[in-house]
C-alpha atoms as a PDB file:
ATOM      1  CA  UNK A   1      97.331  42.151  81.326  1.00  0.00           C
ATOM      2  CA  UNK A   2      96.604  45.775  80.066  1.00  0.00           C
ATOM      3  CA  UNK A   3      99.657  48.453  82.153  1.00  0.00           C
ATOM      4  CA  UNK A   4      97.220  50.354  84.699  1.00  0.00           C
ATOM      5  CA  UNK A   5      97.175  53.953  84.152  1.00  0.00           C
ATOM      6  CA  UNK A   6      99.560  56.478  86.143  1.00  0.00           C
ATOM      7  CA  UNK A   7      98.304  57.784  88.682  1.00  0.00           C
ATOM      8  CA  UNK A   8      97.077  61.258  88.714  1.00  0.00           C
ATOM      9  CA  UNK A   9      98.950  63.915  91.554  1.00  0.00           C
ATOM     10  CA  UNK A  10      96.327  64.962  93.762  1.00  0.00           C
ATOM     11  CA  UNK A  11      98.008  68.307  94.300  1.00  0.00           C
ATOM     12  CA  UNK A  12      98.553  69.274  90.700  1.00  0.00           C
ATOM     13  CA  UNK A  13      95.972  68.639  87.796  1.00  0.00           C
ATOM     14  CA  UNK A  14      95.814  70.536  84.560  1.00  0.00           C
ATOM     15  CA  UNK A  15      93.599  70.227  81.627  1.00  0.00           C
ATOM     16  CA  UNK A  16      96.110  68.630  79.481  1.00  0.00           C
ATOM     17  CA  UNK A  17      96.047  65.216  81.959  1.00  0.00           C
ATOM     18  CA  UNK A  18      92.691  65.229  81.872  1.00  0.00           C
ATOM     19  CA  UNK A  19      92.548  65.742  85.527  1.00  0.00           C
ATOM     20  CA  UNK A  20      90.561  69.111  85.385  1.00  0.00           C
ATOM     21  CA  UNK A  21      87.630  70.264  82.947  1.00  0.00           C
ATOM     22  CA  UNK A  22      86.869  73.270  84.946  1.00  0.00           C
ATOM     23  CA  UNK A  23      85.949  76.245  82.446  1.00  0.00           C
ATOM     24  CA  UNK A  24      87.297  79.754  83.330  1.00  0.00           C
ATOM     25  CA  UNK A  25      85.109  82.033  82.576  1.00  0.00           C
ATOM     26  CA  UNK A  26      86.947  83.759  80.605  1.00  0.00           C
ATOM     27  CA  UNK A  27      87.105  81.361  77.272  1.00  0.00           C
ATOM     28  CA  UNK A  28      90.211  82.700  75.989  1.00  0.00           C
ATOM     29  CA  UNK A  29      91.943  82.354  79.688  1.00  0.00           C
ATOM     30  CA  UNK A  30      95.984  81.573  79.378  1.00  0.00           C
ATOM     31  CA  UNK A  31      97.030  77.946  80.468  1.00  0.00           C
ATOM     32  CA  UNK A  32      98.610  79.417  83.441  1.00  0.00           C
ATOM     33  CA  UNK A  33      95.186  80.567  84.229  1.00  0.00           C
ATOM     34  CA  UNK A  34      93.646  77.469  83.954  1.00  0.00           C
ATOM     35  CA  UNK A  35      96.236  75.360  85.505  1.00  0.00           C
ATOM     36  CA  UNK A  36      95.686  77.945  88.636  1.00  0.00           C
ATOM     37  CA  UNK A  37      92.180  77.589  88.783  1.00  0.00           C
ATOM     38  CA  UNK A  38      92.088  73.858  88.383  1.00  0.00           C
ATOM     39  CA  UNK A  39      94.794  73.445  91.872  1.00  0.00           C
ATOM     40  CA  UNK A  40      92.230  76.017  93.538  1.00  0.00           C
ATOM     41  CA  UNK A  41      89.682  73.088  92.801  1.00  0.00           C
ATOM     42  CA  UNK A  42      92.028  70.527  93.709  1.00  0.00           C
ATOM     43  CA  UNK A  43      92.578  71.679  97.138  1.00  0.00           C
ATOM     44  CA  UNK A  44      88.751  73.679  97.741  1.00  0.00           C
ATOM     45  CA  UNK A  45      87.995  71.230 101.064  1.00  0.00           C
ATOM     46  CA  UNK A  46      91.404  69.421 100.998  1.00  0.00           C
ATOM     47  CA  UNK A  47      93.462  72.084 102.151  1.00  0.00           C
ATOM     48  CA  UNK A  48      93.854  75.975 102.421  1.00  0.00           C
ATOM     49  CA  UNK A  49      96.311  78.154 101.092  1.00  0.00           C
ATOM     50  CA  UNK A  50      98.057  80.683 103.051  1.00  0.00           C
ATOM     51  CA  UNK A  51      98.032  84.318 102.157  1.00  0.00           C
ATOM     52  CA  UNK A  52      99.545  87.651 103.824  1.00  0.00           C
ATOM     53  CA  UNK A  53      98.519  91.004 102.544  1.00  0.00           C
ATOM     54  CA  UNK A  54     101.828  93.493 101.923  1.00  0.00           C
ATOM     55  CA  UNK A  55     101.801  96.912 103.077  1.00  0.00           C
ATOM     56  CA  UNK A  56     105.123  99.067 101.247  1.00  0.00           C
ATOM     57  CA  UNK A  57     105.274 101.916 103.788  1.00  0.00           C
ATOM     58  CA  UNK A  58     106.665 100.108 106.529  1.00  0.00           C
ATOM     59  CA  UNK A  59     110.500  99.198 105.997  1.00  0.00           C
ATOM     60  CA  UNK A  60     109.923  98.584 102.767  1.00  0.00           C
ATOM     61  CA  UNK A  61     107.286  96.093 100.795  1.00  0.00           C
ATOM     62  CA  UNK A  62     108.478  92.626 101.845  1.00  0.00           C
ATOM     63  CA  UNK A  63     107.796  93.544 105.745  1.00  0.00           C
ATOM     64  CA  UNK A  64     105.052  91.354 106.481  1.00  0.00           C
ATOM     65  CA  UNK A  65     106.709  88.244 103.901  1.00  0.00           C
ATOM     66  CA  UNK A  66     110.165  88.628 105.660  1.00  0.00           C
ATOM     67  CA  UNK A  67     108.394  88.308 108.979  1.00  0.00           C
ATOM     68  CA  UNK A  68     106.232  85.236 108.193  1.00  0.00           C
ATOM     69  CA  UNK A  69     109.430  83.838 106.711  1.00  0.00           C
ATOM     70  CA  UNK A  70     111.842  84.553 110.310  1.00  0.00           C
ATOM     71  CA  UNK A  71     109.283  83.236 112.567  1.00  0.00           C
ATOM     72  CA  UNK A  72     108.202  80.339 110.498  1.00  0.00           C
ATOM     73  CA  UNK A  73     110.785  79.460 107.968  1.00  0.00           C
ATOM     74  CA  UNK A  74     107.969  79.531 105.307  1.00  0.00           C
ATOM     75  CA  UNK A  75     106.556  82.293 102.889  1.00  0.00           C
ATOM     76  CA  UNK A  76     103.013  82.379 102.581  1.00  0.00           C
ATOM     77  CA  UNK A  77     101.600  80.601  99.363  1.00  0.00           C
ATOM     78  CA  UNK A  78      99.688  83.814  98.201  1.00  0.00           C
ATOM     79  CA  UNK A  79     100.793  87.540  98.271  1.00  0.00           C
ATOM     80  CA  UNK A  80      98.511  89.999  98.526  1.00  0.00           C
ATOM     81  CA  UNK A  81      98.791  93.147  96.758  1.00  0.00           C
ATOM     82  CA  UNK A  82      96.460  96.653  96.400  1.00  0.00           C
ATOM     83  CA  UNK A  83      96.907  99.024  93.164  1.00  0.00           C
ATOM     84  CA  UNK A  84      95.273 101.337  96.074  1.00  0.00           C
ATOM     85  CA  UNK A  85      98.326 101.347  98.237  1.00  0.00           C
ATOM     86  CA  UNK A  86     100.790 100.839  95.747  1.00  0.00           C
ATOM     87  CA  UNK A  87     100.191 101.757  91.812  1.00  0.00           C
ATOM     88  CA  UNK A  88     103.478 100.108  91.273  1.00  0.00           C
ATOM     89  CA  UNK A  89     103.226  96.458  92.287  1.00  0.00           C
ATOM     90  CA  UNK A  90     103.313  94.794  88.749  1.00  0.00           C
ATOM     91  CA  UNK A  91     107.164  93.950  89.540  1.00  0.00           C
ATOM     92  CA  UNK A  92     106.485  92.389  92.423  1.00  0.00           C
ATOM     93  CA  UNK A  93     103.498  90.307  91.636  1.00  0.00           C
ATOM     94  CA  UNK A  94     105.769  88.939  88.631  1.00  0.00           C
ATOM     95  CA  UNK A  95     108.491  88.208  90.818  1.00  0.00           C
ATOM     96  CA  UNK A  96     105.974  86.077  93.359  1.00  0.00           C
ATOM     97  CA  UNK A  97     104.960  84.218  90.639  1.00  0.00           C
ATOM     98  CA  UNK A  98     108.359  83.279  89.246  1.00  0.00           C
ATOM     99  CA  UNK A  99     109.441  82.085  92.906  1.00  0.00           C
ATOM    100  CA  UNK A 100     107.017  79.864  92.959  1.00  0.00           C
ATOM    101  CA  UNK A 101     104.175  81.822  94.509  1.00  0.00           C
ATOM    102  CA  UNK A 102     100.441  82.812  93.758  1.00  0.00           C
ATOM    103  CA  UNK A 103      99.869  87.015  93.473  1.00  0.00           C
ATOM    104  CA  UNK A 104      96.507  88.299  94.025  1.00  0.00           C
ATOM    105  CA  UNK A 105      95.749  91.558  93.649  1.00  0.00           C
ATOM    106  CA  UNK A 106      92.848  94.172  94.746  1.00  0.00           C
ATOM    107  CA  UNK A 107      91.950  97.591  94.130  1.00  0.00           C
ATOM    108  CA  UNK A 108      91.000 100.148  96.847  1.00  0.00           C
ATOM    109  CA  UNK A 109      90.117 102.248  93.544  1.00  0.00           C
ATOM    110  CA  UNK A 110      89.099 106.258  93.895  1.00  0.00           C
ATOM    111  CA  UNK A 111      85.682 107.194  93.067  1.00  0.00           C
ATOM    112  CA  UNK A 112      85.410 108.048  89.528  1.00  0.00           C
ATOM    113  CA  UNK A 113      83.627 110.899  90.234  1.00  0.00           C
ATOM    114  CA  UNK A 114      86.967 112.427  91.994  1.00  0.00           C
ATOM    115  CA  UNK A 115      90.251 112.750  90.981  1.00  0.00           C
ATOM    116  CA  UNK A 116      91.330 111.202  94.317  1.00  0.00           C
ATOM    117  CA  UNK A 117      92.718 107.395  93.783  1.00  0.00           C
ATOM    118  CA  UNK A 118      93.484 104.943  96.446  1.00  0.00           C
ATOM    119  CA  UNK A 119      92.224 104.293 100.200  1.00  0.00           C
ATOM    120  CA  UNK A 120      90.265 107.786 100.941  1.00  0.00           C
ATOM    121  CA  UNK A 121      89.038 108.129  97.302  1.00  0.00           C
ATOM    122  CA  UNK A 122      87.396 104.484  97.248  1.00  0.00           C
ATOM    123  CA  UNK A 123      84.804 105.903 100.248  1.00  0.00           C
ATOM    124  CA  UNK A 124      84.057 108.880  98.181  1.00  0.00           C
ATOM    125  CA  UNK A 125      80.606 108.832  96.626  1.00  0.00           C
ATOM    126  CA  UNK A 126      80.382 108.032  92.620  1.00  0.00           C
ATOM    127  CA  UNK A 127      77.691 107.863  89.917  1.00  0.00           C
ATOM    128  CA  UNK A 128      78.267 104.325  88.166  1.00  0.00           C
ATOM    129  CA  UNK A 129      75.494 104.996  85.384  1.00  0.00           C
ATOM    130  CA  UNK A 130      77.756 108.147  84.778  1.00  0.00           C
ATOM    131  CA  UNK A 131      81.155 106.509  84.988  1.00  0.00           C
ATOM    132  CA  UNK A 132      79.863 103.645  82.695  1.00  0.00           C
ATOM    133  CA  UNK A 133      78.668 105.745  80.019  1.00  0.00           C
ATOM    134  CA  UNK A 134      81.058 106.909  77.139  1.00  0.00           C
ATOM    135  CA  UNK A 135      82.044 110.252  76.824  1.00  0.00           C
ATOM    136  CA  UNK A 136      81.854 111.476  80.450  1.00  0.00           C
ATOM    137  CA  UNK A 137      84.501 112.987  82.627  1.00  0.00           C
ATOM    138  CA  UNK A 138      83.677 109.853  85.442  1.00  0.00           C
ATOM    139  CA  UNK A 139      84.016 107.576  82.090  1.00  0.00           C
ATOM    140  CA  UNK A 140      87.372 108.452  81.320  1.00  0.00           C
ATOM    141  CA  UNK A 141      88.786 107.825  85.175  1.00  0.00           C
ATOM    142  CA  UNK A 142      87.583 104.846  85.319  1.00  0.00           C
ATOM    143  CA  UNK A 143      89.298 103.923  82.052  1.00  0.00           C
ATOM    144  CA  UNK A 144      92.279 106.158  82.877  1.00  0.00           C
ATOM    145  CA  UNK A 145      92.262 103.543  86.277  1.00  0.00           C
ATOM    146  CA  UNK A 146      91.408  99.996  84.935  1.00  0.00           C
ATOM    147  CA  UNK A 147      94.247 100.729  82.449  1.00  0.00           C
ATOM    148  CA  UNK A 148      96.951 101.789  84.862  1.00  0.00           C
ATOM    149  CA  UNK A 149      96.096  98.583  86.763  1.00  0.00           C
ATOM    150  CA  UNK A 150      95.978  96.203  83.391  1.00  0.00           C
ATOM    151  CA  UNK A 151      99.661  97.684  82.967  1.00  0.00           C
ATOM    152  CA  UNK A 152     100.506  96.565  86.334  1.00  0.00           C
ATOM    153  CA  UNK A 153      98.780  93.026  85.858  1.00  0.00           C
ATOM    154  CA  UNK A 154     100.267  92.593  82.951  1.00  0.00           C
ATOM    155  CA  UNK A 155     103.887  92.566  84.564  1.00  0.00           C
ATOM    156  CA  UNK A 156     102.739  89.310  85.524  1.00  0.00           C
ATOM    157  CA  UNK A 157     101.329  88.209  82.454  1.00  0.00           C
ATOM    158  CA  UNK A 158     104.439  88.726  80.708  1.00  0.00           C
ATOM    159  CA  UNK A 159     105.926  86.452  83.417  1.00  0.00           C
ATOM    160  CA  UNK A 160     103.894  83.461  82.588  1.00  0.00           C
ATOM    161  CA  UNK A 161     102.018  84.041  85.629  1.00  0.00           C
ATOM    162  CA  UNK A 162      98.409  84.289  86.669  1.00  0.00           C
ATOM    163  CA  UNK A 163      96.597  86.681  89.256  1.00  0.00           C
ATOM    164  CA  UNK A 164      93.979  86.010  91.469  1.00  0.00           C
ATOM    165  CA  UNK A 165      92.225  89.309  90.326  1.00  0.00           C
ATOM    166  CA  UNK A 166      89.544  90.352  93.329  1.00  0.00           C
ATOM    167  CA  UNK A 167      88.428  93.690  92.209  1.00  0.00           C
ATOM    168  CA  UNK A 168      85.749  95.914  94.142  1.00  0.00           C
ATOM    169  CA  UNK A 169      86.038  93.979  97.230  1.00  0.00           C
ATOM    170  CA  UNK A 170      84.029  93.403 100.410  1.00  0.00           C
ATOM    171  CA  UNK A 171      81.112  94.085  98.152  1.00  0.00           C
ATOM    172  CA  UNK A 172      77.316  94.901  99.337  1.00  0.00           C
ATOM    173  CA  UNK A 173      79.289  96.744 101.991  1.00  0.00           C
ATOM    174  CA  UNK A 174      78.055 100.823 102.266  1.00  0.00           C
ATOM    175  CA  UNK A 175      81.707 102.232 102.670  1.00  0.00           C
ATOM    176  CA  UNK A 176      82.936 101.756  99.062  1.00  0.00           C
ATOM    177  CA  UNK A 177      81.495 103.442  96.077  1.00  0.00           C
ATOM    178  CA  UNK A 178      80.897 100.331  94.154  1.00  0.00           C
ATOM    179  CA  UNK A 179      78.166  99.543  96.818  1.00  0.00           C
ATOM    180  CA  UNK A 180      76.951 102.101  97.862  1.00  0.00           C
ATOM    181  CA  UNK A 181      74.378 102.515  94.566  1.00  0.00           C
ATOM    182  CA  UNK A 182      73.244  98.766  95.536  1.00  0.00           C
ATOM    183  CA  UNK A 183      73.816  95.068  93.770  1.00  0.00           C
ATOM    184  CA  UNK A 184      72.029  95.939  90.146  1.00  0.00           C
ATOM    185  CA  UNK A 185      74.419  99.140  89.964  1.00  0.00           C
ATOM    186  CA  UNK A 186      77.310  97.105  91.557  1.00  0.00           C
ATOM    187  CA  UNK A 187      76.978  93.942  88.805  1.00  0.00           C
ATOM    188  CA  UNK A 188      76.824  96.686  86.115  1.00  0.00           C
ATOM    189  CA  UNK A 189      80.291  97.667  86.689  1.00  0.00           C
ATOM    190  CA  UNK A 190      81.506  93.956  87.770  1.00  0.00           C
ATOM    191  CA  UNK A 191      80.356  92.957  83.987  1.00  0.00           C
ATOM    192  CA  UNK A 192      82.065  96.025  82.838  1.00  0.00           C
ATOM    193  CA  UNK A 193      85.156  95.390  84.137  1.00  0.00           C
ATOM    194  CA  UNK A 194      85.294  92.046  83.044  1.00  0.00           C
ATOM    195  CA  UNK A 195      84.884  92.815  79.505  1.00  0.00           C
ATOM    196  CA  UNK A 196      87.023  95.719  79.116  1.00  0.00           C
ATOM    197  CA  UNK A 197      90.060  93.951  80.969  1.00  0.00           C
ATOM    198  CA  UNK A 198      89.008  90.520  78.617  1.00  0.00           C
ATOM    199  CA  UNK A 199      88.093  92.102  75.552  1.00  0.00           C
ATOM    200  CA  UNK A 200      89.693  95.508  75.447  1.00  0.00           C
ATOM    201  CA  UNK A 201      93.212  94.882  77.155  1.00  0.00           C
ATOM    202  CA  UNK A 202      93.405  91.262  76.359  1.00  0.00           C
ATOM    203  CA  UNK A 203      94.378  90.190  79.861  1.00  0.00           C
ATOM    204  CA  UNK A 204      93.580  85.987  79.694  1.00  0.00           C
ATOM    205  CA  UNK A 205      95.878  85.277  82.727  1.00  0.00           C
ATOM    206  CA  UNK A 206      93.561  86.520  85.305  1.00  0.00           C
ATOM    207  CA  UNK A 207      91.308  84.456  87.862  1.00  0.00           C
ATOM    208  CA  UNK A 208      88.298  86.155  88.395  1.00  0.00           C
ATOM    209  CA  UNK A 209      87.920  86.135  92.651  1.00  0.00           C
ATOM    210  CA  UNK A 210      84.546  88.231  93.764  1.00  0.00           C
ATOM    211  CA  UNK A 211      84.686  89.138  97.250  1.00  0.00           C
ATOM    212  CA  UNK A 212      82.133  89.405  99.505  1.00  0.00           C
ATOM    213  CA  UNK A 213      81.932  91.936 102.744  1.00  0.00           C
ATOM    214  CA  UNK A 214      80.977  89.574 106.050  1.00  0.00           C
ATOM    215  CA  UNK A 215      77.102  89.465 105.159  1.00  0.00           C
ATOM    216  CA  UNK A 216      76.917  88.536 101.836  1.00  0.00           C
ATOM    217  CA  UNK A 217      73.624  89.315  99.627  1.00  0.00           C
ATOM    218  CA  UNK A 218      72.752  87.632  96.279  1.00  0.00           C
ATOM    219  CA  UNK A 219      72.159  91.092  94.793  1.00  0.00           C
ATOM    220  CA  UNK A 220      75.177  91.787  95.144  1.00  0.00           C
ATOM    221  CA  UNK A 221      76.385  88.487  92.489  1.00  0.00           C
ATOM    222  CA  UNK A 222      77.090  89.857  89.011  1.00  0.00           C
ATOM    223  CA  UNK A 223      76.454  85.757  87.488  1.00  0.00           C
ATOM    224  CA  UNK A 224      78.549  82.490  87.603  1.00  0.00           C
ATOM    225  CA  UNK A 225      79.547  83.521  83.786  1.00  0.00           C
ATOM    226  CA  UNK A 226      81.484  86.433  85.253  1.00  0.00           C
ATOM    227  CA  UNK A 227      83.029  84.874  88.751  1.00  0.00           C
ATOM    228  CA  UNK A 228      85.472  82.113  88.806  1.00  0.00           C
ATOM    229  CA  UNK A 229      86.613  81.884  92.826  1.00  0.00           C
ATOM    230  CA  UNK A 230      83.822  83.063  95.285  1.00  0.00           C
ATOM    231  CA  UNK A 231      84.710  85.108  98.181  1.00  0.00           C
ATOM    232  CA  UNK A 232      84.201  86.954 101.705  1.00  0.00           C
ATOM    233  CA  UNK A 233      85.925  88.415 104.479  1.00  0.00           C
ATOM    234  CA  UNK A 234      85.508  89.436 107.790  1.00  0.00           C
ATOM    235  CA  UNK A 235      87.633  90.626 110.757  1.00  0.00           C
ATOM    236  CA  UNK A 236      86.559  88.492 113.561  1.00  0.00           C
ATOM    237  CA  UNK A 237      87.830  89.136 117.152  1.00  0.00           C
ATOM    238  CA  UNK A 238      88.400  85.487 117.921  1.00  0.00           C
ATOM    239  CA  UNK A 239      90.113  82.173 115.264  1.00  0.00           C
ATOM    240  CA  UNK A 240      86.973  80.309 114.882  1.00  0.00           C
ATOM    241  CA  UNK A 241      85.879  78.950 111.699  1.00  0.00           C
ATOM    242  CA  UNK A 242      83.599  81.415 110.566  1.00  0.00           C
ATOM    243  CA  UNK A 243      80.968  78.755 109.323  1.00  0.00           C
ATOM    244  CA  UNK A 244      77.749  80.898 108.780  1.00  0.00           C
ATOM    245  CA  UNK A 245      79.594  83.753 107.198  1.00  0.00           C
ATOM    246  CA  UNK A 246      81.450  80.367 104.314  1.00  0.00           C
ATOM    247  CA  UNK A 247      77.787  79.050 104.313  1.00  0.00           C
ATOM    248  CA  UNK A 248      76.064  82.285 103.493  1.00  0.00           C
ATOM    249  CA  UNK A 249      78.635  82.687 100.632  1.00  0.00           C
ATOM    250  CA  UNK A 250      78.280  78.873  99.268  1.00  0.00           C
ATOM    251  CA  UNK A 251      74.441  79.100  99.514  1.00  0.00           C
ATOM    252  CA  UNK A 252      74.927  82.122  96.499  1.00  0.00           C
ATOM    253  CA  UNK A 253      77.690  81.209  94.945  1.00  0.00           C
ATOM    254  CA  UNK A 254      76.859  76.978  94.904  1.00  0.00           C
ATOM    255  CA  UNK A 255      78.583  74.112  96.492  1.00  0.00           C
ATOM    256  CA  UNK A 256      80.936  73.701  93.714  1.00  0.00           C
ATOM    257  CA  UNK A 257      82.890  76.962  93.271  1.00  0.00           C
ATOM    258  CA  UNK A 258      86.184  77.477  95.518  1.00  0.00           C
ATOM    259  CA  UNK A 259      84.784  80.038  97.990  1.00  0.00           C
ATOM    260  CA  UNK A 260      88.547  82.418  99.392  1.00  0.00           C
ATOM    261  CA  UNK A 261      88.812  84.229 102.683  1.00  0.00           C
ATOM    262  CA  UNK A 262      90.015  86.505 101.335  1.00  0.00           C
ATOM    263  CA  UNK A 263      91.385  89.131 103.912  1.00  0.00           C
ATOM    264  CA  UNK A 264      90.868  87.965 107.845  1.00  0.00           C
ATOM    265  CA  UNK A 265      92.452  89.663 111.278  1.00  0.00           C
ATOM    266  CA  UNK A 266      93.186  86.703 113.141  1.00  0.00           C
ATOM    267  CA  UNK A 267      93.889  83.772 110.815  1.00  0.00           C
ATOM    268  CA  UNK A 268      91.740  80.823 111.345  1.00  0.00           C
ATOM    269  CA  UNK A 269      92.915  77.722 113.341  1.00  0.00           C
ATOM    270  CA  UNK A 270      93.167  74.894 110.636  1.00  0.00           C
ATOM    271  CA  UNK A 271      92.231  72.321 113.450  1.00  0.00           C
ATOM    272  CA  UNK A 272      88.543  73.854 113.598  1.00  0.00           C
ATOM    273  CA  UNK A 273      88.324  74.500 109.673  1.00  0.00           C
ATOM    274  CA  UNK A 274      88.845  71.082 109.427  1.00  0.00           C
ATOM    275  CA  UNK A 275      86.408  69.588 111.795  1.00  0.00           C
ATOM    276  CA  UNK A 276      83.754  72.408 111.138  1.00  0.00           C
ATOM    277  CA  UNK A 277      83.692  71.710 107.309  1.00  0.00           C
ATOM    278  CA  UNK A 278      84.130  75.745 106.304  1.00  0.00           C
ATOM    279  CA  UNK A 279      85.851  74.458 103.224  1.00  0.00           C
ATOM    280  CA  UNK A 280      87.966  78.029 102.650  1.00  0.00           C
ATOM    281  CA  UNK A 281      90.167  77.563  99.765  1.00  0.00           C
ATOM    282  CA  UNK A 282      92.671  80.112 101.035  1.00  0.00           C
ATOM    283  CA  UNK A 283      92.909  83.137 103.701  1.00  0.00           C
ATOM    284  CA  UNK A 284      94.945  86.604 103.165  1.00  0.00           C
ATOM    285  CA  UNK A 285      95.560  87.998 106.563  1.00  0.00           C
ATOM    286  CA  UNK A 286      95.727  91.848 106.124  1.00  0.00           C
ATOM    287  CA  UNK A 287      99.190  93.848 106.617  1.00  0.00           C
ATOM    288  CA  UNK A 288     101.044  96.086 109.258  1.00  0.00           C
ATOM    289  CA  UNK A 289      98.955  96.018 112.940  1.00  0.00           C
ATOM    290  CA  UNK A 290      97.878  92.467 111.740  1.00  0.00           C
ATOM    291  CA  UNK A 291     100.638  90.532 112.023  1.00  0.00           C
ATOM    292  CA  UNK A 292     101.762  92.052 115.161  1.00  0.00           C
ATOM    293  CA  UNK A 293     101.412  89.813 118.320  1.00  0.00           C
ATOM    294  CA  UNK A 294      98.583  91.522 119.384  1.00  0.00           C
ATOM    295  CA  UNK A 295      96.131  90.216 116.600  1.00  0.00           C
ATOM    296  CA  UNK A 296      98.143  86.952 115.883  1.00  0.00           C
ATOM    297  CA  UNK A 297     101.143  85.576 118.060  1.00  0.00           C
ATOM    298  CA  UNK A 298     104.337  84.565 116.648  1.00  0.00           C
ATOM    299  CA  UNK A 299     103.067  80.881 118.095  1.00  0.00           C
ATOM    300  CA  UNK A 300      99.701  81.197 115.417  1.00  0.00           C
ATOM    301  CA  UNK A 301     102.044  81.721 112.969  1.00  0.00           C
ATOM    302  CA  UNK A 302     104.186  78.288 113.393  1.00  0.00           C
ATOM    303  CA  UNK A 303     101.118  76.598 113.931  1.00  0.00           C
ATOM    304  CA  UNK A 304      99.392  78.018 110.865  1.00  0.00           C
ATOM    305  CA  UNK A 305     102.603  78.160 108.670  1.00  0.00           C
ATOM    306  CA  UNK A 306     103.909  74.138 109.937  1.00  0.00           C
ATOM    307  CA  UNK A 307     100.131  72.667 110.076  1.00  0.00           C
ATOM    308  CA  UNK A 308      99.190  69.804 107.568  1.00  0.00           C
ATOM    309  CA  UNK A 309      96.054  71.747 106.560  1.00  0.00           C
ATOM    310  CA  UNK A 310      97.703  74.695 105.673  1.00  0.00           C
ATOM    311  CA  UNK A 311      99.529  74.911 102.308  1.00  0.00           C
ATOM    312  CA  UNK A 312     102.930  77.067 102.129  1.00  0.00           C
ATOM    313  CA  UNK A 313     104.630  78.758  99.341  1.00  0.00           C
ATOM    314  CA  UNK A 314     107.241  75.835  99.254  1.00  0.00           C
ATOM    315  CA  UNK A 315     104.204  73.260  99.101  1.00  0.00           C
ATOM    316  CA  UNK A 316     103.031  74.600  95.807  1.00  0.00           C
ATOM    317  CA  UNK A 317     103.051  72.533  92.473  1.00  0.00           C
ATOM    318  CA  UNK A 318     104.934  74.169  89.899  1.00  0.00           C
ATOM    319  CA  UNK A 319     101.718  76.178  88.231  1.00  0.00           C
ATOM    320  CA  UNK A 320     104.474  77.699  86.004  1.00  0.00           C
END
C-alpha cells in the first residue's frame, strides 16, 4: 500500500509545503513575508490574534506588554508600534520578531504641507496632488518621511522579520490629511507609497494591512493589487462583536482576504466572535488609558489572554 502523506499543521503553512498559494502583492515579497501572510490565512475564521498597541512615554515602552504579561502570564501575539509616537521603534519591532512575536507598525504621519510630524501634524491640512508631484517642497517631506520610516522598518528586515505595515490608517475618516481630499486623492498616495517603499527602498518583508475608520467606503480602496490584509477599527463602548462594522469591510474588500481589527477600546469577547461569525483575524487594543481597568478589567484580560479563540505570543508557529 502507497505511505499516506504527512499531515499538514493547521497552524503553520508556508509555500514551500504546498500548504499556501496565497500571492502577496508585492511579487518580490521576502519568505518571511509570505510565510506571515499565509498563517494570517490559516487562522482568518479559526482564531484571532492578540495585539496591544505600545505607548513609550509612560515608564518606559514595554508598559502596556509588561502589564498584559503580570496579569496574564502571556504577551500579546502582535505589538503595535507608531513612527508618530516614536521615530525610533525599528529596534524594538526587530526584537518582537526575534522573540517570537508579530510587529505591526502605523504612522500618525505630519502633513506634508507642514514641517510638523507625528500626532498634531497628521490633522493638519495637506495638498496630496502637491506632495505627490516631484520637485515640490510637500514632495520632499513626504520622501524625507517614508524614508525615515523605511530605515526604521528595515531594523526588522535585517532581522529576518516581517511587519504588518498599516499605513494612513482609519482611512475615509475627515481628521487625517490622507482623507480629508477624499478616496481618489487618498488611493493616489496609497499606490504611491506602495511603490516607492517596493520599488525605491526595496522593502519585500512588509504585509500590506489597509485600515479602515468604523464606516468604511469603497472609495476609499486603493485595489486588491495594492492591499494584502483588510482592515477597520472602531472604539466601541461595549465588547460585542462588531458584526456590521467586519461585514461592511468584507463586502469591499471580499470574503477571502483576512480582514484585522486593527486598534479597538474594549477588546472583543472571543465567546461572541465566535458564535457571531465576525471572522477578525486579529485585534490591537490601543495603549495607556486603554488598558486601565476602566476600559478593560484585569479579569478581560485572563479571559482574552487564556481563551481557546484567542492566539498568544507563545502560541505562535515559528514564522522565523
Amino acid at each position: 500500500p502507497s505511505t499516506p502523506a504527512p499531515s499538514t499543521p493547521p497552524v503553520s503553512p508556508s509555500p514551500s509545503n504546498g500548504a499556501c498559494n496565497v500571492a502577496p502583492v508585492d511579487p518580490q515579497a521576502t519568505a518571511a513575508a509570505r510565510r506571515l501572510l499565509c498563517y494570517l490565512y490559516s487562522q482568518y475564521g479559526n482564531h484571532i490574534l492578540s495585539g496591544q498597541q505600545e505607548s513609550t512615554w509612560i515608564d518606559g515602552p514595554d508598559h502596556e506588554i509588561n502589564y498584559i504579561y503580570r496579569n496574564t502570564g502571556k504577551y500579546p501575539a502582535i505589538r503595535g508600534l507608531d513612527m508618530g509616537d516614536s521615530p525610533t521603534f525599528g529596534s524594538r519591532a526587530a526584537a518582537w520578531w526575534r522573540s517570537g512575536g508579530i510587529p505591526m507598525v502605523g504612522y500618525h504621519m505630519g502633513s506634508p504641507a507642514q514641517d510638523s510630524d507625528g500626532y498634531a501634524g497628521s490633522q493638519m491640512n495637506a495638498n496630496i496632488n502637491a506632495a505627490l508631484t516631484p520637485g515640490t517642497a510637500d514632495n520632499r517631506r513626504l520622501l524625507q518621511r517614508l524614508d525615515a520610516v523605511a530605515a526604521q522598518l528595515k531594523m526588522a528586515g535585517d532581522a529576518g522579520g516581517a511587519v504588518l505595515w498599516r499605513p494612513y490608517h482609519e482611512a475615509g475618516g475627515t481628521w487625517f490629511w490622507w482623507s480629508k481630499e477624499g478616496g481618489a486623492a487618498y488611493n493616489r498616495l496609497w499606490q504611491y507609497t506602495f511603490n516607492y517603499m517596493t520599488r525605491t527602498k526595496g522593502l519585500h518583508h512588509l504585509v500590506w494591512m489597509h485600515p479602515y475608520n468604523g464606516e468604511p467606503q469603497s472609495s476609499f480602496y486603493p485595489g486588491k493589487q495594492y492591499v494584502d490584509v483588510g482592515g477597520a477599527d472602531t472604539y466601541a463602548p461595549d465588547r460585542g462583536p462588531l458584526t456590521s462594522l467586519y461585514n461592511a469591510t468584507r463586502n469591499i474588500v471580499g470574503g477571502t482576504v483576512p480582514i484585522a481589527l486593527h486598534e479597538n477600546g474594549r477588546i472583543p469577547d472571543p465567546n461572541q466572535l465566535q458564535s457571531s461569525g465576525a471572522k477578525w483575524v486579529l485585534f490591537n487594543t490601543w495603549h495607556s488609558s486603554f488598558i486601565e481597568p476602566s476600559t478593560n478589567p484585569v479579569s478581560v484580560f485572563q479571559q482574552v489572554y487564556h481563551h481557546s479563540y484567542v492566539i498568544t505570543r507563545d502560541e505562535l508557529p515559528n514564522l522565523r
